[in-house]
Structure formats: C-alpha cells, structure tokens
Protein backbone atom coordinates (compact mmCIF):
# COMPACT_ATOMS: atom_id res chain seq x y z
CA UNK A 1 8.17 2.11 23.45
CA UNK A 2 10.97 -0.07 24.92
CA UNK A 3 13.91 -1.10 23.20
CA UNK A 4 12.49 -4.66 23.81
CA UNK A 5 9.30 -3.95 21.61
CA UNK A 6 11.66 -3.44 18.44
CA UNK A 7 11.34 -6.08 15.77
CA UNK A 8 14.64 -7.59 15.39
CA UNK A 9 14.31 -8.34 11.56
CA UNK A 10 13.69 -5.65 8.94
CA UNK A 11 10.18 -5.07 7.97
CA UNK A 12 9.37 -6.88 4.74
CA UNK A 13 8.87 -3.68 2.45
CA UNK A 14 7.59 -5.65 -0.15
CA UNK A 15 5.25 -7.53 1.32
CA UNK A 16 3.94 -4.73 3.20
CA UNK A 17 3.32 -2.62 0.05
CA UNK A 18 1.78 -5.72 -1.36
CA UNK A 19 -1.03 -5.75 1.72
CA UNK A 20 -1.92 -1.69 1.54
CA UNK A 21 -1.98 -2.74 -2.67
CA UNK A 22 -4.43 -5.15 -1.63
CA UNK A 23 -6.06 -3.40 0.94
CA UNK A 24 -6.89 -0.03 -1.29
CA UNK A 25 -7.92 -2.43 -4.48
CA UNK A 26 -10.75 -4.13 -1.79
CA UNK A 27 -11.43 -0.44 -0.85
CA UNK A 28 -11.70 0.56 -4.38
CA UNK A 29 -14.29 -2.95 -5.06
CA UNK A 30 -16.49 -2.10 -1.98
CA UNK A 31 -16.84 1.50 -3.15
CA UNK A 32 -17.39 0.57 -6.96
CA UNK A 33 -20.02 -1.58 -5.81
CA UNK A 34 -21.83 1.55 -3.93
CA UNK A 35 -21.65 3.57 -7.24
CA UNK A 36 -23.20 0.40 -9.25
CA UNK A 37 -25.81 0.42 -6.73
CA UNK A 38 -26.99 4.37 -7.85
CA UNK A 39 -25.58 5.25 -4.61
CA UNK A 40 -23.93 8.81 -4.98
CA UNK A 41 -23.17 9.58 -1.94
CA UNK A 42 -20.06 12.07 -1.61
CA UNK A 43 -18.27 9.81 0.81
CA UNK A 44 -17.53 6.82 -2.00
CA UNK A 45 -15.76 9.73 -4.25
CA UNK A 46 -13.75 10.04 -1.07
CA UNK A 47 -13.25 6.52 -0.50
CA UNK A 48 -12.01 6.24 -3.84
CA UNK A 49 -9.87 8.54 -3.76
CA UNK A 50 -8.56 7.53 -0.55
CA UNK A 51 -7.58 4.14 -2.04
CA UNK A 52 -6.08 5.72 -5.13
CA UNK A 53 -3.92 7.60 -2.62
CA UNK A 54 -2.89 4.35 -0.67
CA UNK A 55 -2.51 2.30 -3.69
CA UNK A 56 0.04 5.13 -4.78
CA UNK A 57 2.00 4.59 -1.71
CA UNK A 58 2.05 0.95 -1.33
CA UNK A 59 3.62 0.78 -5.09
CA UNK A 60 5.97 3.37 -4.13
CA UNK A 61 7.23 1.82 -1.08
CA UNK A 62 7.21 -1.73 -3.30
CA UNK A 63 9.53 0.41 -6.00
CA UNK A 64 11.96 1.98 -3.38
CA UNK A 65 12.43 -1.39 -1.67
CA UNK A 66 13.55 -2.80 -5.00
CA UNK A 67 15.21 0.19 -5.85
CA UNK A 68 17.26 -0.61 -2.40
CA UNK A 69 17.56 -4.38 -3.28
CA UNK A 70 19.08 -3.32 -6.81
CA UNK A 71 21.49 -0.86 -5.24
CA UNK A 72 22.46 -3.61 -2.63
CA UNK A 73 23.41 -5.84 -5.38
CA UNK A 74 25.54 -3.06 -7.59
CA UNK A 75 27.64 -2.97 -4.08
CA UNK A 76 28.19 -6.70 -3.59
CA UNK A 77 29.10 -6.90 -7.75
C-alpha cells in the first residue's frame, strides 16, 4: 500500500458501524425468512449467528466512537 492510497480524512466510525448494523439486520431478515420457510438447514443457525456477531461489533465500534467524541469534548471544556 502506498502512502498515496491513505484516506486523508478519518473514517466515519459512526457511519460505518451504522452500515455493518444494517448489513447484519438484512442478514438476520434473509435468514429468518429461510427458517419461516421450514428450511432447517444448519447453515441459517450460522448465518444468524454470524449477524448477531457483526451486529455486536458495529454497535461497539458506534459506542467507542462516541465514547471518543465525548472524551474530545471533556478536553476542549
């Protein structure tokens, strides 16, 4: 990777949590849909927990970025 290929603004943390959030919930849809269907296959349980998982993260990363914002704010006080 060159230095060139480096983003020269922050990532929005937010906004990316917000898009896994989304992501895993249209995960979690799809694979509620398979169950409703009488489909049991093994591989839904796994896609459901896989979005649990990434729904996990994406509110975590959403909480530390505000957690950051807050702390950013107690310094400028």
């Amino acid at each position: 990777m060159s230095i060139s290929a480096i983003p020269s603004t922050p990532p929005d943390l937010t906004r990316a949590g917000l898009e896994g959030f989304t992501d895993a919930q249209a995960a979690l849809e799809v694979a509620a849909a398979v169950v409703a269907s009488g489909n049991a296959d093994p591989a839904v349980i796994l896609d459901v927990k896989q979005a649990e998982v990434a729904a996990t993260i994406s509110a975590s990363v959403m909480k530390a970025d505000q957690q950051n914002f807050q702390r950013l704010l107690d310094i400028l006080a």
